[in-house]
N, C-alpha and C. Protein backbone atom coordinates (compact mmCIF):
# COMPACT_ATOMS: atom_id res chain seq x y z
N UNK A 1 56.95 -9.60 -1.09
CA UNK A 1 57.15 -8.85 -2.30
C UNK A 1 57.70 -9.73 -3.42
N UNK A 2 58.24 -10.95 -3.05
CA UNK A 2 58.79 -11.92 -4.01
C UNK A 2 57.39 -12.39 -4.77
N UNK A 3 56.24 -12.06 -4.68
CA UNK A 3 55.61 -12.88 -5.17
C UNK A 3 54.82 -12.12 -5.87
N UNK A 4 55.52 -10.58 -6.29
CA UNK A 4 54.97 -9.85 -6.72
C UNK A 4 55.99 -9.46 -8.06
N UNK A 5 56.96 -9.76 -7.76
CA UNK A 5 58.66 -9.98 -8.94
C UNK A 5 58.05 -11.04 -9.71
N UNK A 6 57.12 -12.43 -8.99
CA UNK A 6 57.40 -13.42 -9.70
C UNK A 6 56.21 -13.81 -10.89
N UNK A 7 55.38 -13.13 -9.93
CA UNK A 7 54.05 -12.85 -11.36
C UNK A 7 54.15 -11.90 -12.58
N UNK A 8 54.94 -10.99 -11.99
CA UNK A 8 55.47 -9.82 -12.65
C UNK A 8 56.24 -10.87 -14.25
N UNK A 9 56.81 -11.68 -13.68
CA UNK A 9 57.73 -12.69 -14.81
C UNK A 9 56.77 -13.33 -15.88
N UNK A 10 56.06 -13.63 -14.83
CA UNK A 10 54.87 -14.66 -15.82
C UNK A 10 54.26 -13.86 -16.87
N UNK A 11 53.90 -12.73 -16.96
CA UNK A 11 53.33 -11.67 -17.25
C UNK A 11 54.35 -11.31 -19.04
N UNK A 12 55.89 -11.41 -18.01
CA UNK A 12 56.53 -11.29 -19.84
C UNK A 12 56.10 -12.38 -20.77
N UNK A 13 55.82 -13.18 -20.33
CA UNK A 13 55.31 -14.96 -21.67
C UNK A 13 54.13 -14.54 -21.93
N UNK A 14 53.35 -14.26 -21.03
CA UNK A 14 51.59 -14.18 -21.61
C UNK A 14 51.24 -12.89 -21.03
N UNK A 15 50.90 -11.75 -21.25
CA UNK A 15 50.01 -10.55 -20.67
C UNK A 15 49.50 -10.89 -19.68
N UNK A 16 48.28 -11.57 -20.24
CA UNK A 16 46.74 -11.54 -19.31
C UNK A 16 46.89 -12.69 -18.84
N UNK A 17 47.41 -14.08 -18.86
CA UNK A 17 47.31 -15.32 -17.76
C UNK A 17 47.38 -14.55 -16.54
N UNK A 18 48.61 -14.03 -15.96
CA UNK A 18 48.82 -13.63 -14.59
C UNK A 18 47.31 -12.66 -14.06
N UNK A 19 47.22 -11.82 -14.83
CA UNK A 19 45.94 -11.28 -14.70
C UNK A 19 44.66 -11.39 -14.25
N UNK A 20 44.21 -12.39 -15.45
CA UNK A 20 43.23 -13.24 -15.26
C UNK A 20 43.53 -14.38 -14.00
N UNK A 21 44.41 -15.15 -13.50
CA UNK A 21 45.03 -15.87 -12.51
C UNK A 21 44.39 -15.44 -11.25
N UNK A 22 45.05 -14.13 -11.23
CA UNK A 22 44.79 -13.32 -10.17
C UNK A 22 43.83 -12.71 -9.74
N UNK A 23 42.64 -11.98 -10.73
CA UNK A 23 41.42 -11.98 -10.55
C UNK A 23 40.86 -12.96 -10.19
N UNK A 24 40.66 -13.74 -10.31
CA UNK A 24 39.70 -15.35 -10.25
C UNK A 24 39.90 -15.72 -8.59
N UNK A 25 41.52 -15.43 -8.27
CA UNK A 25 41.75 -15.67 -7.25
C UNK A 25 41.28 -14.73 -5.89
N UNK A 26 40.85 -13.58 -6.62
CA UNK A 26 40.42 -12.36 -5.52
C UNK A 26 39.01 -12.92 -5.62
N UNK A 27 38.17 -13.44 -6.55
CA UNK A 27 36.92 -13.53 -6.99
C UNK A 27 36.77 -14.67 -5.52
N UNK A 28 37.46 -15.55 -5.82
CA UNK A 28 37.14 -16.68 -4.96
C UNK A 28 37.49 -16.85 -3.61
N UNK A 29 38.07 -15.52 -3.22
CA UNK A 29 38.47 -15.34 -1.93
C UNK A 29 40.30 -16.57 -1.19
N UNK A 30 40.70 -16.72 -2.61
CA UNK A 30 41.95 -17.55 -2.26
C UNK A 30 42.70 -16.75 -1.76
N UNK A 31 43.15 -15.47 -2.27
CA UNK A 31 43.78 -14.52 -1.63
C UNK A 31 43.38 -13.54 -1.05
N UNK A 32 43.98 -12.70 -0.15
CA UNK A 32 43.23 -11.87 0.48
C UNK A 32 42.99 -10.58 -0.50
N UNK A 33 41.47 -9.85 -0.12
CA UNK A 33 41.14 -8.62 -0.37
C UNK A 33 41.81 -7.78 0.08
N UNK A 34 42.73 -7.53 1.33
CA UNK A 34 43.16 -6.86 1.49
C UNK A 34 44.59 -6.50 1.63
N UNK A 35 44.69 -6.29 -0.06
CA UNK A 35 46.04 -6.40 -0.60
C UNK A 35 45.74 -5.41 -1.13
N UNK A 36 46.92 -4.69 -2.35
CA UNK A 36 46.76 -3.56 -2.98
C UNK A 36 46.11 -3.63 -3.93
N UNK A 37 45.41 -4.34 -4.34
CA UNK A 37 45.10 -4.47 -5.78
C UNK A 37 43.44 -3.56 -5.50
N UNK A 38 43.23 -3.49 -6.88
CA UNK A 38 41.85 -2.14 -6.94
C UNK A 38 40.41 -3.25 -6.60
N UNK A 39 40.18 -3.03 -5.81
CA UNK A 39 38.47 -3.82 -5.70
C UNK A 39 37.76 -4.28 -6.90
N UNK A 40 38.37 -3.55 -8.14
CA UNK A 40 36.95 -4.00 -9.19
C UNK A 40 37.72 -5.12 -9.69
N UNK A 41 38.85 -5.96 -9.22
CA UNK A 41 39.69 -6.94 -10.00
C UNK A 41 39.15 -8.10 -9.01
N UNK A 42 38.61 -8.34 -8.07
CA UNK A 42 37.83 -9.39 -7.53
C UNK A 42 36.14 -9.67 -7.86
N UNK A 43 36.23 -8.50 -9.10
CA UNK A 43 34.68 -8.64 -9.80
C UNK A 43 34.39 -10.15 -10.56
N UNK A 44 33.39 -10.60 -10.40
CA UNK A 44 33.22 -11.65 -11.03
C UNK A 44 33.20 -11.30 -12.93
N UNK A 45 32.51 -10.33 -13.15
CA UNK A 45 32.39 -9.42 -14.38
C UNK A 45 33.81 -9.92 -14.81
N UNK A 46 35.01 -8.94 -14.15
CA UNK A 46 35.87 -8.75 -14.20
C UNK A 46 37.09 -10.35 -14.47
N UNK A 47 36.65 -11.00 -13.73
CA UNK A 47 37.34 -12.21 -13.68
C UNK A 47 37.20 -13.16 -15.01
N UNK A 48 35.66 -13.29 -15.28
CA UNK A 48 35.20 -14.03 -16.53
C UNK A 48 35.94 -13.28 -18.03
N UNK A 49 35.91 -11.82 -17.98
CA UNK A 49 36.26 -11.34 -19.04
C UNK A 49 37.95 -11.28 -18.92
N UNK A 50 38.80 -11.23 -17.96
CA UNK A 50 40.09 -11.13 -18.34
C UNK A 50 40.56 -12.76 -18.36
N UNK A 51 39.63 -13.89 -18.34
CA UNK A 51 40.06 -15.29 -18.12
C UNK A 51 39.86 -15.21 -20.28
N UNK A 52 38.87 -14.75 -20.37
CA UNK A 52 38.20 -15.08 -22.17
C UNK A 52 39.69 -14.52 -22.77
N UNK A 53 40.10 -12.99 -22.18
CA UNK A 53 41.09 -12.48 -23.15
C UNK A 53 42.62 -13.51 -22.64
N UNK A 54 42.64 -13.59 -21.53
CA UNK A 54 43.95 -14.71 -21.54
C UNK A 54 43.54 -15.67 -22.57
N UNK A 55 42.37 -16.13 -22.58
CA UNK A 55 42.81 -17.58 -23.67
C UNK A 55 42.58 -17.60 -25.07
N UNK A 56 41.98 -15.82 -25.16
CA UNK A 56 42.13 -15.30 -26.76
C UNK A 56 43.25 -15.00 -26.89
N UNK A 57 44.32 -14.45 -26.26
CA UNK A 57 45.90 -14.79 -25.73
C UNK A 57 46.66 -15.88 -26.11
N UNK A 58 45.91 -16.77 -25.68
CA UNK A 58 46.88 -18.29 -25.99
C UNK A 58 46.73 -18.79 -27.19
N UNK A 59 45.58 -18.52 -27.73
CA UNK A 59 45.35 -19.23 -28.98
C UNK A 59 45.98 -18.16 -29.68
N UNK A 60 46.00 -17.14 -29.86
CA UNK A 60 46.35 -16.00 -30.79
C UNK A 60 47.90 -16.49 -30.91
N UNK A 61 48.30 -16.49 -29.66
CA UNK A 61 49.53 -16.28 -30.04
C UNK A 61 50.40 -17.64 -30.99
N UNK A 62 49.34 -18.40 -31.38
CA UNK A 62 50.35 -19.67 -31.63
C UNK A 62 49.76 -19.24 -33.85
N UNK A 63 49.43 -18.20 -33.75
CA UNK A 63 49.10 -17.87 -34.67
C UNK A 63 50.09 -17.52 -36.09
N UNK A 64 50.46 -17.28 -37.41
CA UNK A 64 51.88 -16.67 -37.86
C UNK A 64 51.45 -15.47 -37.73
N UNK A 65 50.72 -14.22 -37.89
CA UNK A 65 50.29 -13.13 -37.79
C UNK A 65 50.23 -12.39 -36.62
N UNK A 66 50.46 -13.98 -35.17
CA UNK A 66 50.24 -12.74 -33.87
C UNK A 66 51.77 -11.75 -34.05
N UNK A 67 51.44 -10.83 -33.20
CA UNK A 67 52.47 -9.49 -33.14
C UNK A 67 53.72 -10.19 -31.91
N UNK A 68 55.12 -9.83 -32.33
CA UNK A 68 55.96 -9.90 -31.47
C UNK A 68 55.77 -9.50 -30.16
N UNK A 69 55.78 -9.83 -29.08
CA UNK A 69 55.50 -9.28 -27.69
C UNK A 69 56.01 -8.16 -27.35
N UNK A 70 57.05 -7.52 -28.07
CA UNK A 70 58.03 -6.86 -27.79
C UNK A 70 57.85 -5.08 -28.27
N UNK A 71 56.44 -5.55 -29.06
CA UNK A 71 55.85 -4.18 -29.82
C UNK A 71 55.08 -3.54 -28.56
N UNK A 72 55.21 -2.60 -29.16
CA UNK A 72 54.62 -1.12 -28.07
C UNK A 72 53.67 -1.70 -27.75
N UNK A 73 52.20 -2.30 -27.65
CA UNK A 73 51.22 -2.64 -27.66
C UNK A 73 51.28 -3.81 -26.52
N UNK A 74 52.31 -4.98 -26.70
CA UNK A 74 52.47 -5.64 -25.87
C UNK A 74 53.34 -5.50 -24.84
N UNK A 75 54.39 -4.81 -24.87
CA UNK A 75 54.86 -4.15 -23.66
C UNK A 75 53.70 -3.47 -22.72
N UNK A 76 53.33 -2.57 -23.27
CA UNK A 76 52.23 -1.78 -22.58
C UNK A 76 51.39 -2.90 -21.42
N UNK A 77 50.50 -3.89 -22.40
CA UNK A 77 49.74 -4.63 -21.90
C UNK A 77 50.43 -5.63 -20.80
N UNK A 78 51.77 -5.99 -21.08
CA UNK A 78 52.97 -6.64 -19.85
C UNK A 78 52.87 -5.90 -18.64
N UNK A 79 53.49 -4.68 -18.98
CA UNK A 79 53.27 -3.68 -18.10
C UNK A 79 52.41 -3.08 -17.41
N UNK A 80 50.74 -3.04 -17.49
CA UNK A 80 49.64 -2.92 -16.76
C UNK A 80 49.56 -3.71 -16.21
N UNK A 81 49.57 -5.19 -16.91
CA UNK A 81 49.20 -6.40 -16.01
C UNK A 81 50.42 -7.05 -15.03
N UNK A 82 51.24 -6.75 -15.33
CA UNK A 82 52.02 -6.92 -14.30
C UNK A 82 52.05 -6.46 -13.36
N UNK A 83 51.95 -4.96 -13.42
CA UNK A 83 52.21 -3.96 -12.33
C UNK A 83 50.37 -4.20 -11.31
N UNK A 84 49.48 -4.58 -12.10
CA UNK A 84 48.23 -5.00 -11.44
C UNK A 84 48.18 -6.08 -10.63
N UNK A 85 48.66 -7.27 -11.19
CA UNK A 85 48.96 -8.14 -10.57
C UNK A 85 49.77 -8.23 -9.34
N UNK A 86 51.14 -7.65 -9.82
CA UNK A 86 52.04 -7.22 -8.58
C UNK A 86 51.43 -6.38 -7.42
N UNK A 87 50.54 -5.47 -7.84
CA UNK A 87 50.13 -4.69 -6.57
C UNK A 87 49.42 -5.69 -5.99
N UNK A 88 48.19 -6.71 -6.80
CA UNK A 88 47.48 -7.45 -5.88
C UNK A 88 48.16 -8.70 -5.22
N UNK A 89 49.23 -8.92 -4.92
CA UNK A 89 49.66 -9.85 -4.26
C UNK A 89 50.43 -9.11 -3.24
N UNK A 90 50.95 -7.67 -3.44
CA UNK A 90 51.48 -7.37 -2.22
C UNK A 90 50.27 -6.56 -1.07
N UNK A 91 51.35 -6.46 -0.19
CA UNK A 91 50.46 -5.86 0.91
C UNK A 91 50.10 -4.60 0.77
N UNK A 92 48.49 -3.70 1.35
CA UNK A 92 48.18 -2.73 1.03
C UNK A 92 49.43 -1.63 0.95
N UNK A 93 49.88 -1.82 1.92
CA UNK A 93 50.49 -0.16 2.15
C UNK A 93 51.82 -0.61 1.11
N UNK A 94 51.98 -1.46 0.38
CA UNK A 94 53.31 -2.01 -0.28
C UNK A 94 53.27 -1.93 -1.80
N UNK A 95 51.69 -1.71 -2.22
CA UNK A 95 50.79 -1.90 -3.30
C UNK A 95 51.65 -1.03 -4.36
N UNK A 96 52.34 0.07 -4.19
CA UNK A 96 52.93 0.87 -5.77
C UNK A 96 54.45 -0.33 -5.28
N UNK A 97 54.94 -0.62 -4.69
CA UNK A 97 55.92 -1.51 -4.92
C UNK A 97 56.02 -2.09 -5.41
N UNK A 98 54.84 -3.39 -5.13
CA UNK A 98 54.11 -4.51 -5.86
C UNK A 98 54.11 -4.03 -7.02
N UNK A 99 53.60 -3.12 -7.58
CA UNK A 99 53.10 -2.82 -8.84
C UNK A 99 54.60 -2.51 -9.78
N UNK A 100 55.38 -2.06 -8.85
CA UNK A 100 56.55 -1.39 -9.87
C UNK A 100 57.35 -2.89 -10.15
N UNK A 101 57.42 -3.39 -9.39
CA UNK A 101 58.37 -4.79 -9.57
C UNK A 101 57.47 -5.57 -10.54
N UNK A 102 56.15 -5.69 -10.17
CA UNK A 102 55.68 -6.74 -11.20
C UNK A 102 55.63 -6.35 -12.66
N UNK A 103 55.23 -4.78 -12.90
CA UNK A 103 55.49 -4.25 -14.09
C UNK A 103 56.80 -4.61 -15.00
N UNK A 104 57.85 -4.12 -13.96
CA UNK A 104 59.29 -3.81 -14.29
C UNK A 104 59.35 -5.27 -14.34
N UNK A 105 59.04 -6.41 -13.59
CA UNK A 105 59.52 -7.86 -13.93
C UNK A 105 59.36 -8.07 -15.09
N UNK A 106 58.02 -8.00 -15.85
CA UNK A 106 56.94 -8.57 -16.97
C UNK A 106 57.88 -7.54 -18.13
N UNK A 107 58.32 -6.42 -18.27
CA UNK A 107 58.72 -5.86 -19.63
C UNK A 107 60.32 -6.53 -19.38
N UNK A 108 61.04 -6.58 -18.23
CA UNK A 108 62.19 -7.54 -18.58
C UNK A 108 61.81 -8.78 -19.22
N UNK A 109 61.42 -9.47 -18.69
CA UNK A 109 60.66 -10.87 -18.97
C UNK A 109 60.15 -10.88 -20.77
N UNK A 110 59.43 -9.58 -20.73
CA UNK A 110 59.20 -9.63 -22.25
C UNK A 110 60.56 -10.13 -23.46
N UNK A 111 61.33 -9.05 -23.03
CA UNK A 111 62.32 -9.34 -24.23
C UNK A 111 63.28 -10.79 -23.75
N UNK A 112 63.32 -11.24 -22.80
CA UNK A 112 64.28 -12.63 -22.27
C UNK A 112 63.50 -13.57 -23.13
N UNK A 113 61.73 -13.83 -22.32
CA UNK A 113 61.33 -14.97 -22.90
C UNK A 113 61.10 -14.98 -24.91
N UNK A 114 61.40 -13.45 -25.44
CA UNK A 114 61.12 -13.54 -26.61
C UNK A 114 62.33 -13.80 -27.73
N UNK A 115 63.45 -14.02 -27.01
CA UNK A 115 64.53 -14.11 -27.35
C UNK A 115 64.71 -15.90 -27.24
N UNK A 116 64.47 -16.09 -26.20
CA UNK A 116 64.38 -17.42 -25.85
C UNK A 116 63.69 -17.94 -27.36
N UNK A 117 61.97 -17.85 -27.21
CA UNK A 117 60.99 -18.59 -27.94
C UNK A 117 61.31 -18.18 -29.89
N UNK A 118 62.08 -17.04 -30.12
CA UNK A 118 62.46 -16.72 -31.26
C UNK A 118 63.37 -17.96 -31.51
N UNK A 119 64.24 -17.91 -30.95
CA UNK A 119 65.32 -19.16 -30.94
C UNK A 119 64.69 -20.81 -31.39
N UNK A 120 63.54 -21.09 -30.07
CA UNK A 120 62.88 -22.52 -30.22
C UNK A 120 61.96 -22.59 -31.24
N UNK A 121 61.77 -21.37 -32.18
CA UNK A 121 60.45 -21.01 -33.09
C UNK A 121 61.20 -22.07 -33.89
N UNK A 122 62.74 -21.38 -34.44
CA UNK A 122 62.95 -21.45 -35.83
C UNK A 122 63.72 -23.09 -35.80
N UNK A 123 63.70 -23.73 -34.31
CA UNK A 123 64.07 -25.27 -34.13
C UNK A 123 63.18 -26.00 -34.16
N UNK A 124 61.95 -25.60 -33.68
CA UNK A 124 60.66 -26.34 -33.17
C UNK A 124 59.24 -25.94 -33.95
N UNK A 125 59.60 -25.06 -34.14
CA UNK A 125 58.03 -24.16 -34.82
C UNK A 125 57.22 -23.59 -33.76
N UNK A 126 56.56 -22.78 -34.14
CA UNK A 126 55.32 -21.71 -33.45
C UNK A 126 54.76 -22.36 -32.59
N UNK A 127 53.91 -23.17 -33.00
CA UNK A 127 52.50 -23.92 -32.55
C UNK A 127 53.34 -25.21 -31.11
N UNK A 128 54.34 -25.88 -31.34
CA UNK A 128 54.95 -27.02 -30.37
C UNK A 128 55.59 -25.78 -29.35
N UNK A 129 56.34 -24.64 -29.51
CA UNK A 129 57.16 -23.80 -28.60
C UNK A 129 56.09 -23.22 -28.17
N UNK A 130 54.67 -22.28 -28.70
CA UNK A 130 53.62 -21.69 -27.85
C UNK A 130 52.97 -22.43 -26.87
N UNK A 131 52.82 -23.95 -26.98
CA UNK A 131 52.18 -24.50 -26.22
C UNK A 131 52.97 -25.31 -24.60
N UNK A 132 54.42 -25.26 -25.29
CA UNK A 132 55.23 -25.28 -24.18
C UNK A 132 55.11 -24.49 -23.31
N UNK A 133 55.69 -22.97 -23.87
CA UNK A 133 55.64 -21.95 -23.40
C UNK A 133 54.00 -21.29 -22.03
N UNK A 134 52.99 -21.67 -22.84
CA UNK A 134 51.63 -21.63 -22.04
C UNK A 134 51.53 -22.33 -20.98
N UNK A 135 52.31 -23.59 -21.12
CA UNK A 135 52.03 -24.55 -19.58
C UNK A 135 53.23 -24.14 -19.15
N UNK A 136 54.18 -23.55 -19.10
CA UNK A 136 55.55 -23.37 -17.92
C UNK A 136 54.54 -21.59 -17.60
N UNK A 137 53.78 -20.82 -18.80
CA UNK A 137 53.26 -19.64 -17.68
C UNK A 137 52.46 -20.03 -17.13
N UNK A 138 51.02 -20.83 -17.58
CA UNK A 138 50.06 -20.90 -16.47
C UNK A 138 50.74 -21.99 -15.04
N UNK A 139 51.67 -22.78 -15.25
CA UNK A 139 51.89 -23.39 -14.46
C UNK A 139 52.45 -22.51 -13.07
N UNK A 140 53.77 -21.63 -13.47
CA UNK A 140 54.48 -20.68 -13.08
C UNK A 140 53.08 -19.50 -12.14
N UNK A 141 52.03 -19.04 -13.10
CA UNK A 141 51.47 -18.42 -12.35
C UNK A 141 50.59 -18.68 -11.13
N UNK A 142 50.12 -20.09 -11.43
CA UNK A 142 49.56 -20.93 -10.52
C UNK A 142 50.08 -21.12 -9.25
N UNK A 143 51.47 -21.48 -9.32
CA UNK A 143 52.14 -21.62 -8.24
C UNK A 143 52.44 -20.38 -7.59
N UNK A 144 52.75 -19.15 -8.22
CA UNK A 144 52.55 -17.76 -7.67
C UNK A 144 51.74 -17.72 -6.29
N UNK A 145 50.39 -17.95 -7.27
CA UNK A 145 49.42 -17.49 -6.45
C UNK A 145 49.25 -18.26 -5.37
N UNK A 146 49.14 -19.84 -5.75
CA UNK A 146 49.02 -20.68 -4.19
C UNK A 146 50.15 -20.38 -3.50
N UNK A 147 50.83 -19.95 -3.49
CA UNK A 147 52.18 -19.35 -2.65
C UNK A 147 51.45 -18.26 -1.72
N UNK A 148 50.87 -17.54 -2.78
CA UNK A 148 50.52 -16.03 -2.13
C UNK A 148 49.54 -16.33 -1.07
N UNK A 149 48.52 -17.59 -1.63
CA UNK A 149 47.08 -18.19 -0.83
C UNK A 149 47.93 -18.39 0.29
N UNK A 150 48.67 -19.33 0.24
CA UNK A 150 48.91 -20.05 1.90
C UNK A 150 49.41 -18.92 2.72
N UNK A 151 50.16 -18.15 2.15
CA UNK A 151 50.61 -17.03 3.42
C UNK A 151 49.50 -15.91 3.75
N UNK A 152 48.09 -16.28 3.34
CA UNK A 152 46.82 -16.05 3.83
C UNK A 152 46.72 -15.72 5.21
């Protein structure tokens, strides 16, 4: 279930990395299918299109116009994908657990890491702190998941 808290985290920095992460990973059979997560998230369909919106994600956000994470809109989207993610790394019968921790991780996570990156904005600027920020989540989620792979 720790590895369902910990994607849940990744999820407050970027929405859809963990998402997209995690699809790709059902797609390719790294993790098991038979986890909680919904069958249509090991769609290949499915995988290609939430990989495009993670990295319309990354670029957006290094934008001055993207939206604070912290707005209804991006909570929300923390919160699906977390709680999606979280179910697909835990075990079937564990799957609303998974889901509540990874949710509940990703909207904590929201306001920590936005407090954080508000801070390094106004030291560092947008564009040097977003791109930090993108390699400690995709890195962070990466390691999630090969975590989750080996206990395959």
């Amino acid at each position: 279930m720790i590895s369902s808290l910990l994607i849940g985290l990744t999820a407050g920095a970027r929405a859809l990395t963990p998402l997209a992460d995690v699809s790709d990973a059902l797609r390719r059979g790294a993790i098991s299918r038979d986890n909680g997560a919904p069958s249509w998230l090991a769609s290949p369909v499915v995988a290609a299109g939430a990989a495009m919106l993670a990295a319309g994600e990354l670029w957006g956000d290094k934008l001055k116009s993207a939206p604070d994470r912290i707005v209804l809109a991006g909570i929300a989207a923390r919160l699906v994908s977390g709680g999606l993610a979280g179910a697909a790394l835990a075990p079937r019968r564990r799957a609303l657990t998974g889901a509540v921790l990874g949710g509940g991780a990703a909207v904590a996570a929201a306001y920590l890491t936005f407090a954080v990156r508000d801070r390094a904005i106004r030291r560092f600027g947008q564009t040097p702190t977003g791109l930090v920020e993108d390699a400690l989540t995709i890195g962070a989620a990466q390691l999630v998941i090969s975590r989750a792979a080996r206990k395959r």
